[in-house]
N, C-alpha and C. Protein backbone atom coordinates (compact mmCIF):
# COMPACT_ATOMS: atom_id res chain seq x y z
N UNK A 1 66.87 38.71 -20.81
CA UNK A 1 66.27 38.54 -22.08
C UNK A 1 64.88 39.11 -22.15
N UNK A 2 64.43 38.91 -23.66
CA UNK A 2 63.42 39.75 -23.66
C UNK A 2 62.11 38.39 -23.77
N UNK A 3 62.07 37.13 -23.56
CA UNK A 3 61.74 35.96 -23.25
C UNK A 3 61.21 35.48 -22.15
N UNK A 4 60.24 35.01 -22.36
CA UNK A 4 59.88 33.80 -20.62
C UNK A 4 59.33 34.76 -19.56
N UNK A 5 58.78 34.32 -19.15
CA UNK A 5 58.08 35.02 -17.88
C UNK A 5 58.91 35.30 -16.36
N UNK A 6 58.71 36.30 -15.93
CA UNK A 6 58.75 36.72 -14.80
C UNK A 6 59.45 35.15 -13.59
N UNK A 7 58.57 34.73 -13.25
CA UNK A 7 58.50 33.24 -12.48
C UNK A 7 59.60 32.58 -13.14
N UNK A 8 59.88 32.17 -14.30
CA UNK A 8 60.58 31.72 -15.12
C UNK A 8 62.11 32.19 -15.47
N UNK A 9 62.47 33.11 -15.28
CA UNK A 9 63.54 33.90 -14.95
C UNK A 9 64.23 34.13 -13.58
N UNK A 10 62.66 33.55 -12.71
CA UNK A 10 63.43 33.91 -11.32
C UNK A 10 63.95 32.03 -10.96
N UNK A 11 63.06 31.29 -11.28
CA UNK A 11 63.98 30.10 -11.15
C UNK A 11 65.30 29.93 -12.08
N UNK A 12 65.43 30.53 -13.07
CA UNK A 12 66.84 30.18 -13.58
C UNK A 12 67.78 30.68 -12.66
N UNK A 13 67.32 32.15 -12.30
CA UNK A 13 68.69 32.51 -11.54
C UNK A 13 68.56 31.78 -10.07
N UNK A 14 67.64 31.19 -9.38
CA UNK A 14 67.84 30.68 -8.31
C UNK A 14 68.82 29.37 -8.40
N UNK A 15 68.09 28.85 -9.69
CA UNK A 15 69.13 27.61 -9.72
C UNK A 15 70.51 27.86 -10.03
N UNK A 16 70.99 28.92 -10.66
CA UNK A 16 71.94 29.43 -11.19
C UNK A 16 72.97 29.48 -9.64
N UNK A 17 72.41 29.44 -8.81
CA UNK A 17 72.63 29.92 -7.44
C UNK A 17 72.52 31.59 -7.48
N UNK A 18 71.66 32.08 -7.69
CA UNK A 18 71.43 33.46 -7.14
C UNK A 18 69.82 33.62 -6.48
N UNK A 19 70.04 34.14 -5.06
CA UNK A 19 69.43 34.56 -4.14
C UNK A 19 68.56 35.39 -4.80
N UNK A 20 66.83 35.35 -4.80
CA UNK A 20 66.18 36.01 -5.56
C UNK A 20 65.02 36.08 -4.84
N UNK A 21 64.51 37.90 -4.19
CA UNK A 21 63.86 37.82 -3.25
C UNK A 21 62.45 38.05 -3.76
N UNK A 22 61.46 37.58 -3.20
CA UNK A 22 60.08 37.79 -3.75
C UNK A 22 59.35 39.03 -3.82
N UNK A 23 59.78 40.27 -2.90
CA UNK A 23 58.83 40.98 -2.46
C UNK A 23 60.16 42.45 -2.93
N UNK A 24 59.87 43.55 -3.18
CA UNK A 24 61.24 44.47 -2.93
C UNK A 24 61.95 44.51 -1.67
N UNK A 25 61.17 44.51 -0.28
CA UNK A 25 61.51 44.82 0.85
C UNK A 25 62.42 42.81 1.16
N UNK A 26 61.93 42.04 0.77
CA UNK A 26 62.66 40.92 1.09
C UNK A 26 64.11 40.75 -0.28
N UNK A 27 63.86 41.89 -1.01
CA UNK A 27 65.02 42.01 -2.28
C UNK A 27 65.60 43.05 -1.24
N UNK A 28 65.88 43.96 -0.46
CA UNK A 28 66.05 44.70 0.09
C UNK A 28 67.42 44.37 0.94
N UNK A 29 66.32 43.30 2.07
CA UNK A 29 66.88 42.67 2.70
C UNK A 29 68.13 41.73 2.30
N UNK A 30 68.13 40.90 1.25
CA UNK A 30 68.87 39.92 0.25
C UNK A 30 70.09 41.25 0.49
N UNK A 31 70.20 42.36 -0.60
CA UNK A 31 70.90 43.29 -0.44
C UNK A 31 71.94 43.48 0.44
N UNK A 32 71.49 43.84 1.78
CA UNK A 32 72.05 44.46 2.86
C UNK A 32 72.77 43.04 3.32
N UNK A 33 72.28 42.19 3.63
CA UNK A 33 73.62 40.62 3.67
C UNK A 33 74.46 40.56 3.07
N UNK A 34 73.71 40.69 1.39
CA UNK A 34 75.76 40.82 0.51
C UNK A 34 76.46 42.04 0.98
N UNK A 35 76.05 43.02 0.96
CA UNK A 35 77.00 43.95 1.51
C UNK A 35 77.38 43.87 2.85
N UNK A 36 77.14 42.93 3.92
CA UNK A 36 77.72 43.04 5.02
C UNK A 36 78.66 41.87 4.68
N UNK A 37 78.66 41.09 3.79
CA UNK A 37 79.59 40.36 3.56
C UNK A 37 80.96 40.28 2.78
N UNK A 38 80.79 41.77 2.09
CA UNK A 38 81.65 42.33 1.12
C UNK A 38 82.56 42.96 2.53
């Protein structure tokens, strides 16, 4: 959405249960786990 802040978007999807990394390189990382799990 085009709504709510940054911070605020990232707790919905955490609670949502989605894995949401802080940094790109720790979004990176997040990444390369789902795909070793696929």
């Amino acid at each position: 959405g085009s709504s709510g802040t940054a911070e605020a978007k990232k707790q919905a999807l955490e609670t949502a249960g989605v894995k949401v990394g802080k940094t790109p390189s720790e979004t990176a990382e997040l990444a390369r786990e789902l795909y070793k799990a696929l």
